[in-house]
C-alpha atoms as a PDB file:
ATOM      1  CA  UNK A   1       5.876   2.464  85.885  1.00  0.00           C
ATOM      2  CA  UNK A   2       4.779  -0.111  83.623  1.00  0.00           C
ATOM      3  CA  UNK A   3       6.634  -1.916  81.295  1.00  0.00           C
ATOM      4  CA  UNK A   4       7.528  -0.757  77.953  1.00  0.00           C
ATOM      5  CA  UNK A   5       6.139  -3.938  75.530  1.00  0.00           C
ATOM      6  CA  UNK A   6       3.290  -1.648  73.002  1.00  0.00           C
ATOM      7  CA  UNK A   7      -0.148  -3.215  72.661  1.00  0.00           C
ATOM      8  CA  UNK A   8      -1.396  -4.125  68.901  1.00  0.00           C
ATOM      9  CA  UNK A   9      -2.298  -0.992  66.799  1.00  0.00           C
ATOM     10  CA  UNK A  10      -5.874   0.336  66.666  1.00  0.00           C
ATOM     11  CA  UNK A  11      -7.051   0.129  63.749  1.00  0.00           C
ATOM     12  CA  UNK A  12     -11.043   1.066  62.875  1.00  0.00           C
ATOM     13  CA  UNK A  13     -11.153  -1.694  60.320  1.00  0.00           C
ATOM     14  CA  UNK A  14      -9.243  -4.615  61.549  1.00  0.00           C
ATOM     15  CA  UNK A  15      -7.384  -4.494  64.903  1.00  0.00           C
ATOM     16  CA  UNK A  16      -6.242  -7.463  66.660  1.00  0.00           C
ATOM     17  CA  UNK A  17      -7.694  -6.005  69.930  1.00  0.00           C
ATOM     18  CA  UNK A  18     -10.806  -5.887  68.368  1.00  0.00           C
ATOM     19  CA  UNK A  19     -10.522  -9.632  67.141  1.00  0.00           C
ATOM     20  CA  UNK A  20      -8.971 -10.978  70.971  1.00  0.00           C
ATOM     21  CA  UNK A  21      -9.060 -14.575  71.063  1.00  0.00           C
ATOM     22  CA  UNK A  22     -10.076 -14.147  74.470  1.00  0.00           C
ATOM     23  CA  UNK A  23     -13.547 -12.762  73.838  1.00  0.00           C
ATOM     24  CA  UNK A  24     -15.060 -16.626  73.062  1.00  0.00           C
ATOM     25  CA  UNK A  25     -18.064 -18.490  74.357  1.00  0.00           C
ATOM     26  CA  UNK A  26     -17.986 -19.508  77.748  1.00  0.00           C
ATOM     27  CA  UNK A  27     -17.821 -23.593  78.285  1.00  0.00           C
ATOM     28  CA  UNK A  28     -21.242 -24.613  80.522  1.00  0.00           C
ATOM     29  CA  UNK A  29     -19.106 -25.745  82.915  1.00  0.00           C
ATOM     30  CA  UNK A  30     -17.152 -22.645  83.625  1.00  0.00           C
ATOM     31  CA  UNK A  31     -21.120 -20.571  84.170  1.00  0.00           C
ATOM     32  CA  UNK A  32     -21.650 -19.447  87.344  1.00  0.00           C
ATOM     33  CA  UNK A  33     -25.738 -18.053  88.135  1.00  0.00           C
ATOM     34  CA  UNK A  34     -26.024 -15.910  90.904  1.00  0.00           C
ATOM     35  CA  UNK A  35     -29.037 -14.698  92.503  1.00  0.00           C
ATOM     36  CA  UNK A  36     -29.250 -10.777  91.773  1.00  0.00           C
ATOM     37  CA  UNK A  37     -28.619 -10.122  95.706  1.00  0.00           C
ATOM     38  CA  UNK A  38     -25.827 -11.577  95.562  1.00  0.00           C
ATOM     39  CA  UNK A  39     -24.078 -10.034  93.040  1.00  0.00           C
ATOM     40  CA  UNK A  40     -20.496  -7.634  93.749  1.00  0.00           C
ATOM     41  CA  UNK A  41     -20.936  -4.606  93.370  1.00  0.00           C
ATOM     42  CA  UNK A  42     -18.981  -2.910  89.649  1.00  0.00           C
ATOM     43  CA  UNK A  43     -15.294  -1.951  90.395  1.00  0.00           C
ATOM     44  CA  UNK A  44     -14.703   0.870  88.861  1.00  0.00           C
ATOM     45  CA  UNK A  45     -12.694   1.820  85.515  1.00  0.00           C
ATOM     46  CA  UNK A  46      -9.672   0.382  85.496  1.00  0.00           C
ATOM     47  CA  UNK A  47      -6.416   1.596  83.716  1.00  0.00           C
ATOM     48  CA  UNK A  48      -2.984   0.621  83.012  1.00  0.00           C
ATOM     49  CA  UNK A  49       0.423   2.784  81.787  1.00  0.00           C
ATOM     50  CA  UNK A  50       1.690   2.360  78.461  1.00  0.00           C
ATOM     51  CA  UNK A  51       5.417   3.715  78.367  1.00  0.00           C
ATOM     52  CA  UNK A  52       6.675   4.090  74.292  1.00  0.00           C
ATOM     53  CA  UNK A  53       9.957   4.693  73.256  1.00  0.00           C
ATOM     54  CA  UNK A  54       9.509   6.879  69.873  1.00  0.00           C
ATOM     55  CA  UNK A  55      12.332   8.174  67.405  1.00  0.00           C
ATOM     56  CA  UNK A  56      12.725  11.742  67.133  1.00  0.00           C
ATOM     57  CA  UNK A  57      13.450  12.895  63.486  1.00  0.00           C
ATOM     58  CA  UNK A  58      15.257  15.701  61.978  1.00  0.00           C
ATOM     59  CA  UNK A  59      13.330  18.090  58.749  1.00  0.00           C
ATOM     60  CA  UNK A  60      15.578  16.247  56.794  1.00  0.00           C
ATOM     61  CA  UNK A  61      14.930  12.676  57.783  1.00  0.00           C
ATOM     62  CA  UNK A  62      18.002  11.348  60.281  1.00  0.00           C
ATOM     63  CA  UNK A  63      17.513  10.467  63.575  1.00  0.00           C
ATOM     64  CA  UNK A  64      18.439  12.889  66.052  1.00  0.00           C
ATOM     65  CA  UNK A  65      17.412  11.382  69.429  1.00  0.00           C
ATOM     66  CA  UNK A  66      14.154   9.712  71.405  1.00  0.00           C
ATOM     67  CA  UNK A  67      11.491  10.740  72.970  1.00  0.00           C
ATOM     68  CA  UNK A  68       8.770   8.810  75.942  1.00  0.00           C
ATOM     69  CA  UNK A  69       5.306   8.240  74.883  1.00  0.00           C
ATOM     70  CA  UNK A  70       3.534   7.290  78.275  1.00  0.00           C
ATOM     71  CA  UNK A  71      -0.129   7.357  77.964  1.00  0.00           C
ATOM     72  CA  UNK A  72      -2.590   5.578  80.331  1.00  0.00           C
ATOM     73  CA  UNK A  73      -4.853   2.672  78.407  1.00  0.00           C
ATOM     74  CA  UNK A  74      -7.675   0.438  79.539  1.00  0.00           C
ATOM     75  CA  UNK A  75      -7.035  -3.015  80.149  1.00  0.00           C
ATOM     76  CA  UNK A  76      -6.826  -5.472  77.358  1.00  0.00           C
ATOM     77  CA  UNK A  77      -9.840  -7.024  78.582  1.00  0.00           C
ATOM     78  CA  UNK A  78     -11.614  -3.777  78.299  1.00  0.00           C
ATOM     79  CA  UNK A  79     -10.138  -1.603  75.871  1.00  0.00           C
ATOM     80  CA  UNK A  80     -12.219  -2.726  73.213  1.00  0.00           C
ATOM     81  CA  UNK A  81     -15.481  -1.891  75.202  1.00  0.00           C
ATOM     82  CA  UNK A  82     -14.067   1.390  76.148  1.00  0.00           C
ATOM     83  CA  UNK A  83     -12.749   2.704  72.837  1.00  0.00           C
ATOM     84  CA  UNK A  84     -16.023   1.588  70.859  1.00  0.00           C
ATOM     85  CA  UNK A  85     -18.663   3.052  73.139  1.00  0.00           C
ATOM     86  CA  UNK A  86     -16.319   6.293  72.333  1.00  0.00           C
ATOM     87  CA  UNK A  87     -16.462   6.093  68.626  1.00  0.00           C
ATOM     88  CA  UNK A  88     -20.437   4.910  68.723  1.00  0.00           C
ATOM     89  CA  UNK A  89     -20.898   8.242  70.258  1.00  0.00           C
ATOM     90  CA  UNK A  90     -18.271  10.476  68.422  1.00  0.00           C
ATOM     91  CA  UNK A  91     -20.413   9.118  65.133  1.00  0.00           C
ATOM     92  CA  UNK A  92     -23.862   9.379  65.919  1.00  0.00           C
ATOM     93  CA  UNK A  93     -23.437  12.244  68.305  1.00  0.00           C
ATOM     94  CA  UNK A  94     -22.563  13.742  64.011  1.00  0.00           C
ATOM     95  CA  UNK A  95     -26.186  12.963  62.693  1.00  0.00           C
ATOM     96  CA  UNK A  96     -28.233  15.784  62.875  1.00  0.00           C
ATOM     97  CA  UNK A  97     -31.513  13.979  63.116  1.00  0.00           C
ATOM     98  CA  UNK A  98     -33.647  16.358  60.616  1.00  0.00           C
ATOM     99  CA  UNK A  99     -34.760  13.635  57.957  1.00  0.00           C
ATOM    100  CA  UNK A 100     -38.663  13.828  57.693  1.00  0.00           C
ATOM    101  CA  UNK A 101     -41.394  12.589  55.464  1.00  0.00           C
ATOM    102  CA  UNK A 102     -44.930  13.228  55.060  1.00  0.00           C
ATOM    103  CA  UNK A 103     -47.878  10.654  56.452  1.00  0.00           C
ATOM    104  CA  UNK A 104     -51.201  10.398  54.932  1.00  0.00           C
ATOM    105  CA  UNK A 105     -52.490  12.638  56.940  1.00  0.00           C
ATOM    106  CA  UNK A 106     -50.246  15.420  56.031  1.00  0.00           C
ATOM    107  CA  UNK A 107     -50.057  15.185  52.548  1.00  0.00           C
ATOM    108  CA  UNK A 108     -52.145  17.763  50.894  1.00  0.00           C
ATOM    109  CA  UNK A 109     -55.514  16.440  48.978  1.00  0.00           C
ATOM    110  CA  UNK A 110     -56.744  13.154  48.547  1.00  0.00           C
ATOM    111  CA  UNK A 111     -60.274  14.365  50.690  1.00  0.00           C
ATOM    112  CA  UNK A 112     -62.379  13.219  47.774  1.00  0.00           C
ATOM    113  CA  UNK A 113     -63.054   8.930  46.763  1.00  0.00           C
ATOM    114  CA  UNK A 114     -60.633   8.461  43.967  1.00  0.00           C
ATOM    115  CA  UNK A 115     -63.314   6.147  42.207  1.00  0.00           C
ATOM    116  CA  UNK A 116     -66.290   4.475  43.330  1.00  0.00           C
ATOM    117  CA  UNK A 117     -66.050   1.327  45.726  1.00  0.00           C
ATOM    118  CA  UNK A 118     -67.820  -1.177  42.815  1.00  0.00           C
ATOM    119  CA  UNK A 119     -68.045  -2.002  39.565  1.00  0.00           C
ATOM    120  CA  UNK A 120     -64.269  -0.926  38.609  1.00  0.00           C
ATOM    121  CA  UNK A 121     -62.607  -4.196  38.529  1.00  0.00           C
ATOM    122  CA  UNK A 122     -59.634  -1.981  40.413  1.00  0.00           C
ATOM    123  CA  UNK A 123     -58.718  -2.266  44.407  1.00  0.00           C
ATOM    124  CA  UNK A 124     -60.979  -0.240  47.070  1.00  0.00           C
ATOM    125  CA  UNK A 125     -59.327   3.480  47.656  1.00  0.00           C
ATOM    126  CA  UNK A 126     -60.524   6.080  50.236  1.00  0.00           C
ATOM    127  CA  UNK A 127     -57.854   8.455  49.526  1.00  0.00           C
ATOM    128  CA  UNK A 128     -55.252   8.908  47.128  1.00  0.00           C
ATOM    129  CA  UNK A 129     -53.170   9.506  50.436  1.00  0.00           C
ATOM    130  CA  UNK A 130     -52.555   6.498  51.063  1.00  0.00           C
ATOM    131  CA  UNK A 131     -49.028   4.953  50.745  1.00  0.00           C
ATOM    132  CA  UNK A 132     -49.614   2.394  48.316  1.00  0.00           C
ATOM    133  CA  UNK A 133     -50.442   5.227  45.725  1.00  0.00           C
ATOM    134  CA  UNK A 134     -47.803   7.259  44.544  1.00  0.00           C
ATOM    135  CA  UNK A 135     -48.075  11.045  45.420  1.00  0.00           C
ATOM    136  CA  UNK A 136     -49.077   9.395  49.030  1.00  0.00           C
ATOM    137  CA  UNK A 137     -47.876   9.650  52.561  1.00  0.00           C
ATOM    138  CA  UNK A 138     -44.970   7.667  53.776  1.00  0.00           C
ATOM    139  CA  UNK A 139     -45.626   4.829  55.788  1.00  0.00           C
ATOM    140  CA  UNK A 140     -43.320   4.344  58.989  1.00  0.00           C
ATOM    141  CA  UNK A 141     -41.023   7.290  57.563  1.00  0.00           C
ATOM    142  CA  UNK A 142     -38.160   9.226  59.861  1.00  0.00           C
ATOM    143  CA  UNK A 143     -39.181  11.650  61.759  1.00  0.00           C
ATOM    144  CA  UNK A 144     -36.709  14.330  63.334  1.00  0.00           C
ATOM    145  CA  UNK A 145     -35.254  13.111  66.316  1.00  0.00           C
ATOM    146  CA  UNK A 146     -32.088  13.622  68.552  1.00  0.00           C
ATOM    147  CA  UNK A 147     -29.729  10.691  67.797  1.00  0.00           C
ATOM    148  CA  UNK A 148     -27.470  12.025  70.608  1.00  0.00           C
ATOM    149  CA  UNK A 149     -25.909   9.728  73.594  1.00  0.00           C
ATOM    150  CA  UNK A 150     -23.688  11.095  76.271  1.00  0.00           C
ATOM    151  CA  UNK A 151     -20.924   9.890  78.052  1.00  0.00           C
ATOM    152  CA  UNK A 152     -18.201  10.013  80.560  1.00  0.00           C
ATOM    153  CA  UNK A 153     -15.559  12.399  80.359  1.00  0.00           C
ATOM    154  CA  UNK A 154     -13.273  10.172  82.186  1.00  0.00           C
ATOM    155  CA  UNK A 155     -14.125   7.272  79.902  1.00  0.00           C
ATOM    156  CA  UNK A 156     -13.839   9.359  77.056  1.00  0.00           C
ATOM    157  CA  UNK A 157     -10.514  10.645  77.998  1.00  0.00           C
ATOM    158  CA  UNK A 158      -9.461   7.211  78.508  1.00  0.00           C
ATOM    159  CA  UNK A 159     -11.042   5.677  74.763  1.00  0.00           C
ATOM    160  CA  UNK A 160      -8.490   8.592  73.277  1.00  0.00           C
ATOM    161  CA  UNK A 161      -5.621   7.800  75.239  1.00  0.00           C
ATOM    162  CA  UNK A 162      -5.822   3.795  74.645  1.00  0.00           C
ATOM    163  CA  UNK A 163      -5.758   4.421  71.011  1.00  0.00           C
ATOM    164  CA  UNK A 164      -3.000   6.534  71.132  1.00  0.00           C
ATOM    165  CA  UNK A 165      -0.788   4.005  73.416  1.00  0.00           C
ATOM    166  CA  UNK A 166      -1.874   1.418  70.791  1.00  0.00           C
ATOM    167  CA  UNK A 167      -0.800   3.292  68.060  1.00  0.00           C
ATOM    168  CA  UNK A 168       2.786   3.864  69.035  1.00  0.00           C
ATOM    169  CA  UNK A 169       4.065   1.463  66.747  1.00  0.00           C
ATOM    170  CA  UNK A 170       3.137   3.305  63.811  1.00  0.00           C
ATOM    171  CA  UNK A 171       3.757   7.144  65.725  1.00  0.00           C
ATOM    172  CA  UNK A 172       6.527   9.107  64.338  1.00  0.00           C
ATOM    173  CA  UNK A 173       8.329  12.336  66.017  1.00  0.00           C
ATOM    174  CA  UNK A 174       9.261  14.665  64.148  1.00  0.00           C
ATOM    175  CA  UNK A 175      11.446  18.541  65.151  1.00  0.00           C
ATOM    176  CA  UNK A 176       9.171  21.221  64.570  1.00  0.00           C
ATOM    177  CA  UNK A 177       8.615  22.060  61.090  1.00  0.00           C
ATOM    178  CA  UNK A 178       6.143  25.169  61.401  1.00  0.00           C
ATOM    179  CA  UNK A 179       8.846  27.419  60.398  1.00  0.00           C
ATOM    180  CA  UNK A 180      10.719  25.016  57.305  1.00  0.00           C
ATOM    181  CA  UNK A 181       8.054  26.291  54.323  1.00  0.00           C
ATOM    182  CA  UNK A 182       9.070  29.506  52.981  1.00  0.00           C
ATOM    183  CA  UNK A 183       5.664  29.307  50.765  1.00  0.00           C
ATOM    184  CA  UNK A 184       2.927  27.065  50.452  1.00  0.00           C
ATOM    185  CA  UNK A 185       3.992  23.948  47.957  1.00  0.00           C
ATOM    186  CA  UNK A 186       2.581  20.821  48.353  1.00  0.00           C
ATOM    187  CA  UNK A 187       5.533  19.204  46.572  1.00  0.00           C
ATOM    188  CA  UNK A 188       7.845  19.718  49.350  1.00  0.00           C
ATOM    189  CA  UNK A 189       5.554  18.139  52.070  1.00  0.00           C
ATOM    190  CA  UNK A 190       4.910  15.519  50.197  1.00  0.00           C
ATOM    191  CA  UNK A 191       8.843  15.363  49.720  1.00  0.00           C
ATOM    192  CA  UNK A 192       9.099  15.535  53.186  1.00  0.00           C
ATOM    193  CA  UNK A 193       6.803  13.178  54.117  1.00  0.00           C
ATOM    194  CA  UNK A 194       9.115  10.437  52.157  1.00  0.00           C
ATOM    195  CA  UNK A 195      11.743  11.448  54.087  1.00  0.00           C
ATOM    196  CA  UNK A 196      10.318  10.362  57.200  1.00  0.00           C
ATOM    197  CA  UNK A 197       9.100   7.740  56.019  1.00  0.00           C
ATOM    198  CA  UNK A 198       5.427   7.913  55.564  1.00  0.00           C
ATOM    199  CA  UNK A 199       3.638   7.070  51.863  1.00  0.00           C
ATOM    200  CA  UNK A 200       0.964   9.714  50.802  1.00  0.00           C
ATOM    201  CA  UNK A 201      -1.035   7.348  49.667  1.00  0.00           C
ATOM    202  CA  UNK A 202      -1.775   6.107  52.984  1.00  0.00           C
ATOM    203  CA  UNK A 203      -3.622   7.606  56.209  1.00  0.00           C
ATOM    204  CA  UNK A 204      -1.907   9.876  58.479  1.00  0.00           C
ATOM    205  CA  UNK A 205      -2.492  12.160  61.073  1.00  0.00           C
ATOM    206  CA  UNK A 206      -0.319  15.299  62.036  1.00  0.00           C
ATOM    207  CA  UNK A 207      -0.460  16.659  65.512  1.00  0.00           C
ATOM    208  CA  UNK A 208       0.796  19.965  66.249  1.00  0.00           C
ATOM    209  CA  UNK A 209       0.486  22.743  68.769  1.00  0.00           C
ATOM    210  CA  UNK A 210       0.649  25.015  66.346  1.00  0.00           C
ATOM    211  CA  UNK A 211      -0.090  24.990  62.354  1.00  0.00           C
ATOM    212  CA  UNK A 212       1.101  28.208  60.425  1.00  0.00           C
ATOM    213  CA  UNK A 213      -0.488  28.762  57.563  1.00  0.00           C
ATOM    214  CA  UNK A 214       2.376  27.865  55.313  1.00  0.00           C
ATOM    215  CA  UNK A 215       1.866  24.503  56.698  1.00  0.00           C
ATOM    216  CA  UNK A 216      -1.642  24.301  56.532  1.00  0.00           C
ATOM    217  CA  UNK A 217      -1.726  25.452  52.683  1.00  0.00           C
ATOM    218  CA  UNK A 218       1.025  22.757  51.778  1.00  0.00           C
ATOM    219  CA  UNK A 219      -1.065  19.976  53.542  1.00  0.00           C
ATOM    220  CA  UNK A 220      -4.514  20.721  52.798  1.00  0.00           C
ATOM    221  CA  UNK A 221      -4.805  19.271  49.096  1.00  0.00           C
ATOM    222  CA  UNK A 222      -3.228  15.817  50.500  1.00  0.00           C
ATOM    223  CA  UNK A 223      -6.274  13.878  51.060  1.00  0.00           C
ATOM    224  CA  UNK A 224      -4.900  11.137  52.752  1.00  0.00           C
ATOM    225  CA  UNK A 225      -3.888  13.333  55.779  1.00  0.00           C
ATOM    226  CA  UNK A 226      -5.471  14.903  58.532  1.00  0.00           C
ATOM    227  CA  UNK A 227      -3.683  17.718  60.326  1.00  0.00           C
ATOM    228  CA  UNK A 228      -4.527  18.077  63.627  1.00  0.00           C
ATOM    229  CA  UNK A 229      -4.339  20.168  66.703  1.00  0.00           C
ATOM    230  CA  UNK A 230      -4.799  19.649  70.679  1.00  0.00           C
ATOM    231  CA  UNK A 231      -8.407  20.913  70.405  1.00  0.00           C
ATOM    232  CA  UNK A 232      -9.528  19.075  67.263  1.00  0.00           C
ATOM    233  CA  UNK A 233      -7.467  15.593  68.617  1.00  0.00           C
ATOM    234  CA  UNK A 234     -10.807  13.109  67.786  1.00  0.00           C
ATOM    235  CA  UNK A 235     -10.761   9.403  68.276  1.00  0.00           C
ATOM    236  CA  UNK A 236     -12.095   8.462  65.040  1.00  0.00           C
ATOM    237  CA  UNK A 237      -8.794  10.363  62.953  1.00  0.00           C
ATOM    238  CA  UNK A 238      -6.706   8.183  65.469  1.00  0.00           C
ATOM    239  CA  UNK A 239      -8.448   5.112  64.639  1.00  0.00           C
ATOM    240  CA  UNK A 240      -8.826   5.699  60.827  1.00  0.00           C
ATOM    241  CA  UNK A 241      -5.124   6.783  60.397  1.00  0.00           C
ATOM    242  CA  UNK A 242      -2.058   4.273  59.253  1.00  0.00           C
ATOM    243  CA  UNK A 243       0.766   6.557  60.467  1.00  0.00           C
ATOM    244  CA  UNK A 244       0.885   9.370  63.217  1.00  0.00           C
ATOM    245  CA  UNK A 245       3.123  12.200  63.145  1.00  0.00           C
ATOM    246  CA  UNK A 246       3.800  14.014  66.317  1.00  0.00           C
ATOM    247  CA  UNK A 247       6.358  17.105  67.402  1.00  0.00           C
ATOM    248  CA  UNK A 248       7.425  17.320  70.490  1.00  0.00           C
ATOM    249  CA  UNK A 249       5.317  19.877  71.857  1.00  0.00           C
ATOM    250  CA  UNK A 250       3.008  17.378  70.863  1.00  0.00           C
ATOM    251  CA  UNK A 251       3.989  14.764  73.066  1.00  0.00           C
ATOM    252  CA  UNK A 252       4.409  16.558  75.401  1.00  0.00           C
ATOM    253  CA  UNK A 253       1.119  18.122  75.340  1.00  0.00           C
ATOM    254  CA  UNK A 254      -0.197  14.454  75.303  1.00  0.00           C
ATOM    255  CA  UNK A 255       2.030  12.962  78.607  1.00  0.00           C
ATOM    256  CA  UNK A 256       0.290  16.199  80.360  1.00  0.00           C
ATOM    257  CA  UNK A 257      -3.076  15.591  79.255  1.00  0.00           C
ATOM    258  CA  UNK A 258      -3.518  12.003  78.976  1.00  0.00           C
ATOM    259  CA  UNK A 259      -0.334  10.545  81.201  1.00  0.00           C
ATOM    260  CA  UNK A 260      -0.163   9.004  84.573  1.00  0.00           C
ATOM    261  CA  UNK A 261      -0.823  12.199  86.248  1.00  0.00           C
ATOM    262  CA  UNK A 262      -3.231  13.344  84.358  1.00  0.00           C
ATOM    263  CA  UNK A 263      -5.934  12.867  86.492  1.00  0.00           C
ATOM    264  CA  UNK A 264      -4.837  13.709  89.509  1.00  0.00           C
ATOM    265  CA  UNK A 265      -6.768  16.579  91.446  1.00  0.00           C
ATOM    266  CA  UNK A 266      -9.812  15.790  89.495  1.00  0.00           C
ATOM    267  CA  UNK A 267     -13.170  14.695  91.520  1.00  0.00           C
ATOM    268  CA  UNK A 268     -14.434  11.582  91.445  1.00  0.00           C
ATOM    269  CA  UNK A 269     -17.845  12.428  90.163  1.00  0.00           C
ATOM    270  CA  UNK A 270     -17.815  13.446  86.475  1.00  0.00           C
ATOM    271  CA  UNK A 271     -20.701  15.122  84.546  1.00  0.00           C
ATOM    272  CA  UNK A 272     -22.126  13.265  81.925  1.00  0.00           C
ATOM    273  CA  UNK A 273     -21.319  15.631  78.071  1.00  0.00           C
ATOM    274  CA  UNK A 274     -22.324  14.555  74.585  1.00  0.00           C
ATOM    275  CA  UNK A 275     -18.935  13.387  72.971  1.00  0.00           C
ATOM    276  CA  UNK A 276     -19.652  14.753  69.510  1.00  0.00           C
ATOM    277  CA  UNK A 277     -17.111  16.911  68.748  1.00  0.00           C
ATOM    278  CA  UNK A 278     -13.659  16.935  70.425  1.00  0.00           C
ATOM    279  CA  UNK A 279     -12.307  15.543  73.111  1.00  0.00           C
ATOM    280  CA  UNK A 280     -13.890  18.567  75.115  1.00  0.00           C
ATOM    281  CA  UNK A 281     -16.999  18.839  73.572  1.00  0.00           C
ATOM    282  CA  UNK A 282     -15.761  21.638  70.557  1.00  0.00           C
ATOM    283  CA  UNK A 283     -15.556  21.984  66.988  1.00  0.00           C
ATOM    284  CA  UNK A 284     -13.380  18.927  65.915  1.00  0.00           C
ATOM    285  CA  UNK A 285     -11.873  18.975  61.861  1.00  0.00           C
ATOM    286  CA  UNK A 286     -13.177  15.603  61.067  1.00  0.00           C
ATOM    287  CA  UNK A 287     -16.771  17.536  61.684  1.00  0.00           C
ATOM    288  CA  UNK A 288     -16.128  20.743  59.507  1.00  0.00           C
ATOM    289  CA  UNK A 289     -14.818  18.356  56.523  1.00  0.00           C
ATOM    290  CA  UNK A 290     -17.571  16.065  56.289  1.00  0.00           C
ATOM    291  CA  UNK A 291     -20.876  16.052  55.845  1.00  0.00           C
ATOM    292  CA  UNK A 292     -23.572  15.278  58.759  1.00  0.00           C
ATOM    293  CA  UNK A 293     -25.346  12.307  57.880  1.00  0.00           C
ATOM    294  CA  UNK A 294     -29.044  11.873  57.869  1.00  0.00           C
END
């Protein structure tokens, strides 16, 4: 068991793991060259435990006991690596790749010499396709494509898990409130959201096991907050969020699924998957409330 001191926050914009001192240009002296023969072969990924110790809050806003947070995380030395390659691929894994513009050759007309080659005083044209006339083709235009990247699931576990160890410092656990609105009323959760604590005007993320619709129609006109459950859990709400609020289903859900033992019975070899929505490749809410990008 590892000890309990929290690493620095993750933050998408400016995190001090992000920033390490420790990432700085090697003296000359300190270079070693290698012939590539001789080189060791890659260990591989390592990972550390991150024990948390979080308050558990009452509906009302007291303290009612604690609760362990304890997650596995990369390295320092690597949990920057690990948690962008993640987020590189949650984004452009989003872009659906279907931007497209015409060349010369197929815009329609422009078969006939605009004007003859002499006597005009004006520049030589062929074609009025051409892309320095307007009405012509686009030249070096996008093209559809597929802008997705794939990677480990193990790696991609891990990039989730890191940010939520980091985050602890800013997490929040609070009793089960599924069953506390009577009707749907924003004014309450935001009143409730005081009481714990946590400004509406900044980010937060809510995950539950389960959202009732009460819940869901009292949070949804917040748009500072992203409520969350274990199969739309993304990296890039973790990272873009100020405060997280968990339950305690919650964390228990994520000691089972991203904790020591987590792993254990699992092969070594892991299929590749395209990390673009979810944590297990599904529908995440982040996707269905913004708009794919070109």
């Amino acid at each position: 068991m590892a000890t309990s001191t929290a690493l620095p926050l993750f933050s998408f914009f400016s995190s001090s793991i992000f920033l390490s001192s420790s990432h700085q240009t090697p003296k000359l002296s300190s270079l070693t060259f290698r012939p590539t023969s001789l080189k060791t072969s890659t260990k591989p990924l390592s990972v550390t435990s991150e024990l948390a110790t979080l308050p558990v809050l009452s509906f009302n806003g007291e303290k009612i006991g604690e609760t362990h947070l304890d997650l596995r995380s990369a390295p320092p030395d690597t949990a920057r690596a690990v948690v962008h390659r993640a987020i590189v691929t949650d984004l452009q894994n989003k872009r659906r790749g279907t931007a497209s513009t015409l060349t010369r050759s197929e815009v329609r007309g422009g078969g006939k010499k605009p004007y003859p080659q002499k006597k005009t005083g004006r520049a030589r044209r062929g074609s009025t396709r051409t892309p320095l006339m307007p009405g012509g083709g686009v030249a070096f235009g996008p093209k559809p494509r597929d802008w997705s990247i794939k990677i480990n699931r193990k790696e991609k576990r891990l990039a989730i898990s890191t940010a939520m160890s980091t985050a602890a410092i800013n997490t929040v656990v609070v009793e089960d409130f599924g069953d506390k609105f009577e009707s749907p009323k924003t004014k309450d959760f935001i009143a409730a959201m005081k009481r714990w604590g946590i400004d509406p005007k900044e980010k937060s993320m809510f995950l539950m096991t389960e959202v009732s619709d009460n819940l869901r129609l009292s949070s949804r006109n917040i748009g500072t907050l992203k409520m969350l459950t274990p199969r739309t859990l993304n990296l890039y709400d973790i990272l873009n969020s100020d405060k997280l609020v968990l339950t305690p289903a919650a964390v228990d859900y994520l000691n089972s699924r991203y904790g020591v033992d987590a792993y254990e019975g699992e092969g070594e070899d892991e299929e590749d998957y395209e990390g673009d929505e979810g944590e297990e490749g599904r529908g995440t809410e982040a996707d269905t409330n913004s708009d794919a990008t070109e």
